[in-house]
N, C-alpha and C. Protein backbone atom coordinates (compact mmCIF):
# COMPACT_ATOMS: atom_id res chain seq x y z
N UNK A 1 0.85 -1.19 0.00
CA UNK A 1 0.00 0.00 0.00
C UNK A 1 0.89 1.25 0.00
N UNK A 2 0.53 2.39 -0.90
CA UNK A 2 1.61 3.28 -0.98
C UNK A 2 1.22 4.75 0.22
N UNK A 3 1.98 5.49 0.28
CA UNK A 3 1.78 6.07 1.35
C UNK A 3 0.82 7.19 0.86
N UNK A 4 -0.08 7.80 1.56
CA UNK A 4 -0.95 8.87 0.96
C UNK A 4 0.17 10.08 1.21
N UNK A 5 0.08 11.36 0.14
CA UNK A 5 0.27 12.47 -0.16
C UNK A 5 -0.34 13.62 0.76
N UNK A 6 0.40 13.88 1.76
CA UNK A 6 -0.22 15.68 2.52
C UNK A 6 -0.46 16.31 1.21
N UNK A 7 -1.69 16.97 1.99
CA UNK A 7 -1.80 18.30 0.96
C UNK A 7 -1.08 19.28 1.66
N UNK A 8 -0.32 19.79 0.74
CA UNK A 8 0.77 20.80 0.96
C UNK A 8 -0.15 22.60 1.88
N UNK A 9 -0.89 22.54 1.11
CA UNK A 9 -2.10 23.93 1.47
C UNK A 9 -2.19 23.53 2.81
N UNK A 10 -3.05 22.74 2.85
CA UNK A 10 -3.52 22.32 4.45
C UNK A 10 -2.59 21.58 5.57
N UNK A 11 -1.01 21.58 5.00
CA UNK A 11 -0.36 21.37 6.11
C UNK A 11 -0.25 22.78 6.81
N UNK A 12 0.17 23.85 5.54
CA UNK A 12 0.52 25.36 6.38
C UNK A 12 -0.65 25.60 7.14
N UNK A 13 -1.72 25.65 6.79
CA UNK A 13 -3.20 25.90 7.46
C UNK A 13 -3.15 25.28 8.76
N UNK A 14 -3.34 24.16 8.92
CA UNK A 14 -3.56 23.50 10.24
C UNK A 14 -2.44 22.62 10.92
N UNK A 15 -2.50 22.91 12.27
CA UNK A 15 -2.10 22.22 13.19
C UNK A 15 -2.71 21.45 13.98
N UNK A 16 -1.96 20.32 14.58
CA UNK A 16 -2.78 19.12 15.47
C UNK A 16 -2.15 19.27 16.55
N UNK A 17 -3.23 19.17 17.77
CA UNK A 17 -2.76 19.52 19.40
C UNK A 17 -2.33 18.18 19.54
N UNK A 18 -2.38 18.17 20.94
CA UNK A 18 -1.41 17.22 21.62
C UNK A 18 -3.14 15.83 21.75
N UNK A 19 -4.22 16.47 21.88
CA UNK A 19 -5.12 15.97 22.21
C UNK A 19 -6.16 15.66 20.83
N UNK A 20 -5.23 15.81 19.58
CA UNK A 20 -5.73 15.49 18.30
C UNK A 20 -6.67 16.47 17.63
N UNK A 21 -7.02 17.65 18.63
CA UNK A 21 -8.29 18.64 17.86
C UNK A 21 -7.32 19.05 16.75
N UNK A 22 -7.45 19.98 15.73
CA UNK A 22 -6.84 20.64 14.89
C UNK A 22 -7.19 22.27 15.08
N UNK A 23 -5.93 22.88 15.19
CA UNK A 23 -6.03 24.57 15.67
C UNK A 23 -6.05 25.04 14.37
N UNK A 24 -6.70 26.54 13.89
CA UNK A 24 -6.61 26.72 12.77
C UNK A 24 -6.46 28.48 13.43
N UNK A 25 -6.14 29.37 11.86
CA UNK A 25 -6.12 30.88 12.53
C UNK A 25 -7.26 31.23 11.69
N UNK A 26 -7.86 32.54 12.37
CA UNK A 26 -8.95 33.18 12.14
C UNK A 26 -8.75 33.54 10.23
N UNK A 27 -9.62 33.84 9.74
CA UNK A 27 -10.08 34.58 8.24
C UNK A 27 -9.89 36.23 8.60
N UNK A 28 -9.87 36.99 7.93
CA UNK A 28 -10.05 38.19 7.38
C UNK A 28 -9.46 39.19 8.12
N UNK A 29 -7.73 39.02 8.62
CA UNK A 29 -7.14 39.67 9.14
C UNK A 29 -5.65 39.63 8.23
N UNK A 30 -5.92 39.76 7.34
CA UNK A 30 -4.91 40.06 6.35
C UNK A 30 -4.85 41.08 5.53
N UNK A 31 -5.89 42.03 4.78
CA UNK A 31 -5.63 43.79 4.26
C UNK A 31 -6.94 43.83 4.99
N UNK A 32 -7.11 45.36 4.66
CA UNK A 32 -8.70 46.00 4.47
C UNK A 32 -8.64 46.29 6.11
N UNK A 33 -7.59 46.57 6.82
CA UNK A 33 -7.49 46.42 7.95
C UNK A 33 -8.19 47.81 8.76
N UNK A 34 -8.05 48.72 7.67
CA UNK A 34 -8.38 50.02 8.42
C UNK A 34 -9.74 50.68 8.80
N UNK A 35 -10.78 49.95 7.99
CA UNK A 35 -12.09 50.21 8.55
C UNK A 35 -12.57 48.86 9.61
N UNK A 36 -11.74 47.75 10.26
CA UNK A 36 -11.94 47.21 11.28
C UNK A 36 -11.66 47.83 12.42
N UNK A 37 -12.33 47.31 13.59
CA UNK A 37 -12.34 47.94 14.83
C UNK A 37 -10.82 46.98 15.32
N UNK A 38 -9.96 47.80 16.52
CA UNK A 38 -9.25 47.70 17.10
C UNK A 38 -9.63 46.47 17.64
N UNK A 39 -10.74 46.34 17.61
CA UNK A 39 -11.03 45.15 18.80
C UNK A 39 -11.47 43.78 18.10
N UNK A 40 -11.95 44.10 16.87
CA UNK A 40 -11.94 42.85 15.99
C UNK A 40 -10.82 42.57 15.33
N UNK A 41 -9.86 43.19 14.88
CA UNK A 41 -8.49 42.73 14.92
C UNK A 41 -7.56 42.33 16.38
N UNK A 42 -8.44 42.38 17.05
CA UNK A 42 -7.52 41.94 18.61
C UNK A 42 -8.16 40.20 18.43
N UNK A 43 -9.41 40.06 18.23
CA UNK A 43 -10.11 38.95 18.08
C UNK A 43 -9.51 37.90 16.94
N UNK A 44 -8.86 38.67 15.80
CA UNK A 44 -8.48 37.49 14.66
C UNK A 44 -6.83 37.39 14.75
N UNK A 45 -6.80 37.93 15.94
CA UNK A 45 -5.21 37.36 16.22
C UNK A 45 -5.30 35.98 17.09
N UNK A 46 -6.01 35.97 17.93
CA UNK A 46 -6.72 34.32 18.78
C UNK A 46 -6.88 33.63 17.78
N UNK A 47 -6.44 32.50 18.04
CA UNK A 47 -6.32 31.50 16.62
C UNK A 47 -7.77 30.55 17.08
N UNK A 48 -7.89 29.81 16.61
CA UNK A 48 -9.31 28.50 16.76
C UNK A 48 -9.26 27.54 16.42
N UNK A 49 -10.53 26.67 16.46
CA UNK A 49 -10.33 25.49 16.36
C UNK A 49 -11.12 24.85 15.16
N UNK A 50 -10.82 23.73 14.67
CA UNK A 50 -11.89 23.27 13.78
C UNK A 50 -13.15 22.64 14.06
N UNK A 51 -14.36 22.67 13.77
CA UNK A 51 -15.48 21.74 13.94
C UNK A 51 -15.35 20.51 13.64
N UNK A 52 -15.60 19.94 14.45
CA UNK A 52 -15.75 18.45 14.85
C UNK A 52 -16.06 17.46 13.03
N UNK A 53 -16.78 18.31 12.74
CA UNK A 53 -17.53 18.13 11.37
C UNK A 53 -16.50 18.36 10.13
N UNK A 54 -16.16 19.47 10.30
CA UNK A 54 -15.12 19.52 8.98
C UNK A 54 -13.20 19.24 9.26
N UNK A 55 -13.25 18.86 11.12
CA UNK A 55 -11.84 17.62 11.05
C UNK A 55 -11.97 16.76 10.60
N UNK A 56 -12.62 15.62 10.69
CA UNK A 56 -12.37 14.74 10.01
C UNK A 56 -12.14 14.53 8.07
N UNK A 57 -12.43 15.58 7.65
CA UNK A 57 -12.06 15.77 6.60
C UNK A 57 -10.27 16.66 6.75
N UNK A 58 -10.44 17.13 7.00
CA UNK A 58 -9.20 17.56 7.07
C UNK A 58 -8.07 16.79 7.72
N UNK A 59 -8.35 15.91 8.71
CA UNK A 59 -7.52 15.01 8.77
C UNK A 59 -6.96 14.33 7.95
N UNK A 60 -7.93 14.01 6.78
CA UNK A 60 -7.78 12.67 5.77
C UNK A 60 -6.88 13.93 5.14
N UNK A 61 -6.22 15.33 4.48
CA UNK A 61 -5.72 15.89 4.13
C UNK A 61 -4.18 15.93 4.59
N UNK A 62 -4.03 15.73 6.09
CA UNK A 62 -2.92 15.91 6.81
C UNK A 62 -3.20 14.46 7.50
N UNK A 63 -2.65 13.78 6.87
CA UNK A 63 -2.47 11.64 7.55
C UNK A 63 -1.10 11.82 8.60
N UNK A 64 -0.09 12.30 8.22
CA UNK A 64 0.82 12.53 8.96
C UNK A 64 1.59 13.33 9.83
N UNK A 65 0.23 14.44 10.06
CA UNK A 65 0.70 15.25 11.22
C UNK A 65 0.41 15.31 12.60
């Protein structure tokens, strides 16, 4: 059986805790920064987690991390 292929995208994207959830970082803190509030860019610096629902797909993406 040959070994499955990481997807290269979704290795940079996600990380796996120690307890198997997968951490991911927030969306829409990359331009357009200046009509956000101070405080919603304080919010998309806290990184998150994935739903239960769309890890297991993403697992099958990252087999070896």
């Amino acid at each position: 059986m040959p070994k499955i292929k990481t997807n290269r995208g979704a290795a940079k994207r996600f990380k796996v805790t120690g307890s198997g959830k997968i951490k991911r970082n927030k969306a829409y803190a990359r331009h357009i920064l200046t009509k956000k509030t101070t405080k919603q860019k304080r919010g998309l610096r806290a990184g998150g987690l994935v739903s239960k629902e769309d890890s297991d797909r993403i697992k099958k993406l990252i087999p070896y991390l």
